[in-house]
C-alpha atoms as a PDB file:
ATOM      1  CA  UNK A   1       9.582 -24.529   7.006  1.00  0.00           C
ATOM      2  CA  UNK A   2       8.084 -21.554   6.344  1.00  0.00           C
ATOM      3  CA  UNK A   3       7.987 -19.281   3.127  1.00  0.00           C
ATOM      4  CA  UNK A   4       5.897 -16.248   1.773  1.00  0.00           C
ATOM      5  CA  UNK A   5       6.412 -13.751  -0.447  1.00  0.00           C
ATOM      6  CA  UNK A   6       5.716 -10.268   1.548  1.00  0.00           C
ATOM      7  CA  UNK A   7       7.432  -9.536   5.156  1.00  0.00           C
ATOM      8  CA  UNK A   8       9.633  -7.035   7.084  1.00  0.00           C
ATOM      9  CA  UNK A   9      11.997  -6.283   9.398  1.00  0.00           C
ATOM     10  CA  UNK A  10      10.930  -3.583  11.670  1.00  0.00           C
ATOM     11  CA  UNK A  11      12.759  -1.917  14.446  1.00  0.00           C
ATOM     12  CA  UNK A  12      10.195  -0.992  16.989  1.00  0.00           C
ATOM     13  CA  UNK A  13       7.253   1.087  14.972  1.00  0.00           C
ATOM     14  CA  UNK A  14       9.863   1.291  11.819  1.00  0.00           C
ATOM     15  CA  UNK A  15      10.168  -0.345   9.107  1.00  0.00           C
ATOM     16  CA  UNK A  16      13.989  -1.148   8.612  1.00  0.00           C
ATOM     17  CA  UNK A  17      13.893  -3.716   5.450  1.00  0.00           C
ATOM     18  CA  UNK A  18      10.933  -4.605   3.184  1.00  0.00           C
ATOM     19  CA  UNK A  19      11.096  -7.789   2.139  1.00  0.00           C
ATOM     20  CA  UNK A  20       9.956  -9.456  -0.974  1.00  0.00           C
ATOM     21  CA  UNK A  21      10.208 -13.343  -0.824  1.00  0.00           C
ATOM     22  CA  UNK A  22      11.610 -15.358   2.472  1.00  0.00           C
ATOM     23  CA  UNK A  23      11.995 -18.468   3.929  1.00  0.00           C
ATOM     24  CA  UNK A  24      12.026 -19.313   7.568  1.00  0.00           C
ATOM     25  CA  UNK A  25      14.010 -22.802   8.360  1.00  0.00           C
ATOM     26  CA  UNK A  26      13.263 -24.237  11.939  1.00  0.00           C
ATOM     27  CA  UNK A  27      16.360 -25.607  14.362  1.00  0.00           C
ATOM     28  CA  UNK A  28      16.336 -29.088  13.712  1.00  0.00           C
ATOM     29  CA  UNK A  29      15.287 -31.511  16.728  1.00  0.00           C
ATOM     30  CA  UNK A  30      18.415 -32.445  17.936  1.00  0.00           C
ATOM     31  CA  UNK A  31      20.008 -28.890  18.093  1.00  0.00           C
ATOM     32  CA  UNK A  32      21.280 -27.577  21.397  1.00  0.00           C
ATOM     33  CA  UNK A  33      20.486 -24.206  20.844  1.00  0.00           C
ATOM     34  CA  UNK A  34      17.084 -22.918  19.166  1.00  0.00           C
ATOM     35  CA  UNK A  35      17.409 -20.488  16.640  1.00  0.00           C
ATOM     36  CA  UNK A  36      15.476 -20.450  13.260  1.00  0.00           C
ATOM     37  CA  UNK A  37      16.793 -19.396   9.918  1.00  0.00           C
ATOM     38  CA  UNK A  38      15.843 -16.961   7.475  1.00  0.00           C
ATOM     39  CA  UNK A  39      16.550 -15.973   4.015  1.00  0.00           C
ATOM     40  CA  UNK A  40      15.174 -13.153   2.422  1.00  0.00           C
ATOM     41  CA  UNK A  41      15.213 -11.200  -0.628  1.00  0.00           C
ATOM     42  CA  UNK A  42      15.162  -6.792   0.095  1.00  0.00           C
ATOM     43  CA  UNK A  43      13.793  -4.542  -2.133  1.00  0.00           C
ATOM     44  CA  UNK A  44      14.442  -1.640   0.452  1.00  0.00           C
ATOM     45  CA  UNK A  45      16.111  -0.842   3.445  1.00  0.00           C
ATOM     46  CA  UNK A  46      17.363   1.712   5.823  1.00  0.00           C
ATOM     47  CA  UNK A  47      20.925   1.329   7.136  1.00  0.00           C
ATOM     48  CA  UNK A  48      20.599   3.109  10.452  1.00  0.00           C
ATOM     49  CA  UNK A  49      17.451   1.631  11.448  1.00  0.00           C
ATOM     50  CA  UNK A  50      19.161  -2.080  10.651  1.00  0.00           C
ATOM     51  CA  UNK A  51      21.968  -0.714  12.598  1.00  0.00           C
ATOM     52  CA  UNK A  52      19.550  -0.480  15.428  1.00  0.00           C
ATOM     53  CA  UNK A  53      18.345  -3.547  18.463  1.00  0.00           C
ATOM     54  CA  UNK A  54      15.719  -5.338  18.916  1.00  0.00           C
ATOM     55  CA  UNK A  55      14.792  -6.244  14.973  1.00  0.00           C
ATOM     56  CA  UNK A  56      11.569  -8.048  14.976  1.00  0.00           C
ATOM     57  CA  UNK A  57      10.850 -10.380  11.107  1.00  0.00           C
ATOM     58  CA  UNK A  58       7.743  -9.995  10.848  1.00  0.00           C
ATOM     59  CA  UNK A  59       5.961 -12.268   8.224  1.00  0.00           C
ATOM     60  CA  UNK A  60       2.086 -11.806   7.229  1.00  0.00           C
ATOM     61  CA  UNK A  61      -0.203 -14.927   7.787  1.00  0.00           C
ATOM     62  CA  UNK A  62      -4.077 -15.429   7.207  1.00  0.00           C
ATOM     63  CA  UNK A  63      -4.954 -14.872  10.549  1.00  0.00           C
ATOM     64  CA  UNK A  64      -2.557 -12.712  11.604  1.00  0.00           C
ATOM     65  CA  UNK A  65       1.746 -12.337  11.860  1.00  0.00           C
ATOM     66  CA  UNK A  66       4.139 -14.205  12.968  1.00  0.00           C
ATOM     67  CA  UNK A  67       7.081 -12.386  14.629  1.00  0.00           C
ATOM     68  CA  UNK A  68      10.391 -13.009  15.341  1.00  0.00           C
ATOM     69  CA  UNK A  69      13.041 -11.587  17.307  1.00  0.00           C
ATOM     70  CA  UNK A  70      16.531 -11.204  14.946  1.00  0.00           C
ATOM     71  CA  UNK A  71      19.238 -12.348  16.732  1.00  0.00           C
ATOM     72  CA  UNK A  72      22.333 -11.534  14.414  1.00  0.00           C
ATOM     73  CA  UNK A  73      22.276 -11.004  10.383  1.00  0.00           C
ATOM     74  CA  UNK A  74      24.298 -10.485   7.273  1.00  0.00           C
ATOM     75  CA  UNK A  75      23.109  -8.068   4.575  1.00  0.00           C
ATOM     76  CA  UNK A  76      24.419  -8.617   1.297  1.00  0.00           C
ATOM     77  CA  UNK A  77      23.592  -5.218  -0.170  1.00  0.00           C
ATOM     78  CA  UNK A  78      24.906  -6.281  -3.614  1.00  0.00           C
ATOM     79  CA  UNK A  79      23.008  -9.104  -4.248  1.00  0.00           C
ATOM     80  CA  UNK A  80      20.084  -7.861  -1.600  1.00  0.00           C
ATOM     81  CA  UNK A  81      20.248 -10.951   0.783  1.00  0.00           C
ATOM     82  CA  UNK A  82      19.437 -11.199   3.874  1.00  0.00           C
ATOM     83  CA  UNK A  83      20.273 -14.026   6.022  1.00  0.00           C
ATOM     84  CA  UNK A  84      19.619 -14.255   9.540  1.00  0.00           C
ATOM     85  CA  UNK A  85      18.889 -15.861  13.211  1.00  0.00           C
ATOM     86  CA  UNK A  86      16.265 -15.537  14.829  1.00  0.00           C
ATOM     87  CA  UNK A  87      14.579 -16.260  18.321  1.00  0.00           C
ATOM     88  CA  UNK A  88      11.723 -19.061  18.154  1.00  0.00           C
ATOM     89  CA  UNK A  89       7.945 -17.338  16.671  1.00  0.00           C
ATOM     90  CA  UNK A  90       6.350 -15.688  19.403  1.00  0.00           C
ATOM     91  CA  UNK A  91       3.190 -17.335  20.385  1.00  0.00           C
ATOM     92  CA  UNK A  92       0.447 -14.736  20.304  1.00  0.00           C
ATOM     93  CA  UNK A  93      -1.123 -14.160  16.673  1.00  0.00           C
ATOM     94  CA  UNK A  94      -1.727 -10.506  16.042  1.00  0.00           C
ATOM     95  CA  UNK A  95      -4.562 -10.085  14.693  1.00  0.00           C
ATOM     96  CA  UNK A  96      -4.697  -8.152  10.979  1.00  0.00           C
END
């Protein structure tokens, strides 16, 4: 599992969600298909860019980001929740 406070969802250069608190939840072992989880908390967002494909999570690490490619989500916009699947991490580590 992984968890953090600061992250976003961008849509190519944009940022489409800010997000303040998250936690990414791994497939477990014996699942057929590979997606991970997330659960976030939004403190803003912009409809049309989330409207828009690919979304990339991306979620601040000390040597880097990790980035993941959304595969399908549900924003509650009333209690600003995001939940959502995602492609596995990409490999590469971008640097800072």
């Amino acid at each position: 599992m992984l968890s953090g406070v600061n992250g976003r969802i961008d849509w190519h250069y944009y940022t489409a969600a800010g997000i303040h608190g998250y936690t990414v939840t791994p497939p477990p072992k014996q699942a057929r298909v590979k997606e991970w989880s997330l659960v976030a908390n939004v403190v803003l967002h912009d409809d049309f860019k989330m409207a828009q494909r690919p979304l990339t999570f991306v979620a601040k690490h000390a040597k880097g980001e990790w980035r993941f490619t959304v595969i399908s989500f549900l924003h509650d916009k009333k209690n600003h929740r995001i939940t959502a699947k995602m492609s596995p991490p990409e490999n590469k580590v971008t640097p800072k």
